[in-house]
C-alpha atoms as a PDB file:
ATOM      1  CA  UNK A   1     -23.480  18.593 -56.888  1.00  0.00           C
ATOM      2  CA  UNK A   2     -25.912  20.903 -55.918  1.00  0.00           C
ATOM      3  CA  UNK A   3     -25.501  22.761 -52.385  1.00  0.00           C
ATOM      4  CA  UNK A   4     -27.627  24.880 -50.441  1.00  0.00           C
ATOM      5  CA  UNK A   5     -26.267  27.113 -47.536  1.00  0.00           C
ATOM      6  CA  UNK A   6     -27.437  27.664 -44.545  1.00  0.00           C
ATOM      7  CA  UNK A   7     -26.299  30.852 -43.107  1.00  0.00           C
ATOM      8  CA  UNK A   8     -26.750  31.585 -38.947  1.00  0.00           C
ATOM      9  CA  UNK A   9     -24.694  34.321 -37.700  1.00  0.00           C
ATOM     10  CA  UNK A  10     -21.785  33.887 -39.945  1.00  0.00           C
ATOM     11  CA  UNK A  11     -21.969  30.176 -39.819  1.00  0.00           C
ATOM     12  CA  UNK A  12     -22.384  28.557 -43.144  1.00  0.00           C
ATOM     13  CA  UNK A  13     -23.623  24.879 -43.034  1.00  0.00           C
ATOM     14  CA  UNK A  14     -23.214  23.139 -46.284  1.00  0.00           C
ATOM     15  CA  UNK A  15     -25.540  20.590 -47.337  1.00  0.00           C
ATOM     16  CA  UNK A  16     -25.945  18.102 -50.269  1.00  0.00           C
ATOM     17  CA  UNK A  17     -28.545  17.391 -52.387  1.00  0.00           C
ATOM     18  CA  UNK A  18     -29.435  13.750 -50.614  1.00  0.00           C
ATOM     19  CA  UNK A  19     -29.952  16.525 -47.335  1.00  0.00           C
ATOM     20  CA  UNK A  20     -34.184  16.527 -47.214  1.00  0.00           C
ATOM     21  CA  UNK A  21     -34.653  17.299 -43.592  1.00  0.00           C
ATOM     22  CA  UNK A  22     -32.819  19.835 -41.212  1.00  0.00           C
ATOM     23  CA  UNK A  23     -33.298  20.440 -37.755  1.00  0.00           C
ATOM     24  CA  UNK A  24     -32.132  23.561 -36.563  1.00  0.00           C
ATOM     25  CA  UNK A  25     -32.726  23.494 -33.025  1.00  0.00           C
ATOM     26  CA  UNK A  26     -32.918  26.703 -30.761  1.00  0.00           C
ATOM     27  CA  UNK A  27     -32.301  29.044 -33.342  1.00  0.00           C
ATOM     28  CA  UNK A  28     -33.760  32.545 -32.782  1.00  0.00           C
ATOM     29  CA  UNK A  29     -36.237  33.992 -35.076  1.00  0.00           C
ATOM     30  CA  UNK A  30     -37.525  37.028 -35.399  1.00  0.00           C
ATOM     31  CA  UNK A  31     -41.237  37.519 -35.446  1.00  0.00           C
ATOM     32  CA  UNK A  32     -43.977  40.382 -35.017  1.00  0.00           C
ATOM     33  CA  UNK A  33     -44.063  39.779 -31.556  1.00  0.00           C
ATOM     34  CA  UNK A  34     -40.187  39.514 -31.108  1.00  0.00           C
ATOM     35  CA  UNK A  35     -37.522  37.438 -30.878  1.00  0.00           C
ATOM     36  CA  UNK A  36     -39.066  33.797 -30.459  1.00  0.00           C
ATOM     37  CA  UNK A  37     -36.086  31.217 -29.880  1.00  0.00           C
ATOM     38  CA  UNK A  38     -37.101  27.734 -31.235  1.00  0.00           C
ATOM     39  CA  UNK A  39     -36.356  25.069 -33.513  1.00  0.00           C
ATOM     40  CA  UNK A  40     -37.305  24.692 -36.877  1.00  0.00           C
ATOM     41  CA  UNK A  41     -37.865  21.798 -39.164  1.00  0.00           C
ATOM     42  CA  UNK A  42     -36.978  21.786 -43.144  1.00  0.00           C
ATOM     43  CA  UNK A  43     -38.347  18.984 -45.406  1.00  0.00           C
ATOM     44  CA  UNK A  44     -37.698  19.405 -48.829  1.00  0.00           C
ATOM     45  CA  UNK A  45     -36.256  22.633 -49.136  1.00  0.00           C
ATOM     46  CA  UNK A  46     -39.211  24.025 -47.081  1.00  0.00           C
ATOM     47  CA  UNK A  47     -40.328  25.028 -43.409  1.00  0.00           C
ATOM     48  CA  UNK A  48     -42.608  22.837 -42.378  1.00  0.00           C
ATOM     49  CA  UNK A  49     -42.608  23.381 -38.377  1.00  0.00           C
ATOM     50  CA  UNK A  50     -41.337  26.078 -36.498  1.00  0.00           C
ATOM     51  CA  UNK A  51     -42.003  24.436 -32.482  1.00  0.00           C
ATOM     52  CA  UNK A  52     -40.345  22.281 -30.269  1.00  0.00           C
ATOM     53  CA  UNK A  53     -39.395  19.211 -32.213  1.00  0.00           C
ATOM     54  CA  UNK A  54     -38.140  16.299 -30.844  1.00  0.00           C
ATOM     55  CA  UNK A  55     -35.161  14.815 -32.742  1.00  0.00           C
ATOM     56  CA  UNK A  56     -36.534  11.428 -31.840  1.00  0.00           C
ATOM     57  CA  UNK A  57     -39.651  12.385 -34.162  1.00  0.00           C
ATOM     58  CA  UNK A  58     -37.449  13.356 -37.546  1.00  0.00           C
ATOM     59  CA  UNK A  59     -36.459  10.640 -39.805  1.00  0.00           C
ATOM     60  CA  UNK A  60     -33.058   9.217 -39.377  1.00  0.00           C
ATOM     61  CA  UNK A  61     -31.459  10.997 -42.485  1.00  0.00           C
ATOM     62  CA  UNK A  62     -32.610  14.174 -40.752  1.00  0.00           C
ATOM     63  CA  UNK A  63     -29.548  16.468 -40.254  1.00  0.00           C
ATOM     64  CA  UNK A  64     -29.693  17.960 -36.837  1.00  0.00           C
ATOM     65  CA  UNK A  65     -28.005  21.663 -36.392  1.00  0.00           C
ATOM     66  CA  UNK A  66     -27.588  23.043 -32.458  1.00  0.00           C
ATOM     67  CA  UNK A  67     -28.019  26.402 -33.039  1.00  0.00           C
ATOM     68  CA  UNK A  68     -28.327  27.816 -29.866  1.00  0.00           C
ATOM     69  CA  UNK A  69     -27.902  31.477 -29.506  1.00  0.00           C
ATOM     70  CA  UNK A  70     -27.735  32.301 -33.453  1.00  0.00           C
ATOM     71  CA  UNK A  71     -29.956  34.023 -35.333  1.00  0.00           C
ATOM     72  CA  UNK A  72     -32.153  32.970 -38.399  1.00  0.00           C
ATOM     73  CA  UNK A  73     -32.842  35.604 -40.962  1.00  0.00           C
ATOM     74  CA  UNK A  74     -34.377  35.740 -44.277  1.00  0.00           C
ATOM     75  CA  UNK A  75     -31.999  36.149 -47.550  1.00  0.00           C
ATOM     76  CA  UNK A  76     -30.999  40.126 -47.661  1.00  0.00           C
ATOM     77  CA  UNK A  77     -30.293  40.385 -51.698  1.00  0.00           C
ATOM     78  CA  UNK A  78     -29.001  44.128 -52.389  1.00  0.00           C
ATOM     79  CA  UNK A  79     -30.389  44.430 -56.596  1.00  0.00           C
ATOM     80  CA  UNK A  80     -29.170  48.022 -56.342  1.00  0.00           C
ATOM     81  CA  UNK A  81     -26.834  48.711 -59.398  1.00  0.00           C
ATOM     82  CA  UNK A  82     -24.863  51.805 -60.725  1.00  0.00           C
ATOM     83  CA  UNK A  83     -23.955  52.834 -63.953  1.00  0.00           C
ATOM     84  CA  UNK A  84     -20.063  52.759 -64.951  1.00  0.00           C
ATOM     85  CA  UNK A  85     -18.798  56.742 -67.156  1.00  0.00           C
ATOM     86  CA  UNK A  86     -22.110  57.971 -67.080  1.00  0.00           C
ATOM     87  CA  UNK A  87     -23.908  54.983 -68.695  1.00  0.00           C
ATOM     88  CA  UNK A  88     -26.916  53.270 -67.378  1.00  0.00           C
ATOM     89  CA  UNK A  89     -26.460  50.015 -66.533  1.00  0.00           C
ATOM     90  CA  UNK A  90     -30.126  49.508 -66.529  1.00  0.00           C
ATOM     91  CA  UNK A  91     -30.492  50.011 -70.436  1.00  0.00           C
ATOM     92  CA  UNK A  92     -30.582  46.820 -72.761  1.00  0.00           C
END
């Protein structure tokens, strides 16, 4: 099964593959003008709205998350590496 996580302030929300829309509702978002608190839709993997949406105007599969008061942030991957006894762990 394929997953994809979800990660809001230390709370990981699982999904399955058959998940194609999320709701995350009043999540807080950083943007260039701040911290913007709203709710953002995910169809297939991808934002498609961030706005007010209305649960009424997902589809019924959607999977709706209250996130109120968490914070969403973009993947932080650290591709830093060290070399082990004076190798380089960057050679081939």
């Amino acid at each position: 099964m394929i997953r994809t996580e979800i990660f809001l302030n230390g709370m990981s929300v699982g999904l399955n593959k058959t998940t194609k829309t999320i709701l995350l509702k009043a999540v807080k978002i950083p943007a260039s003008s701040g911290i913007v608190t709203s709710d953002m839709l995910i169809q297939d993997g991808k934002i498609s709205e961030i706005a007010a949406v209305h649960a009424e105007k997902s589809p019924d599969s959607t999977k709706i998350i209250n996130a109120a008061g968490a914070f969403l942030l973009p993947g932080f991957v650290d591709v830093h590496t060290n070399g082990a006894a004076g190798f380089d762990a960057t050679w081939g």
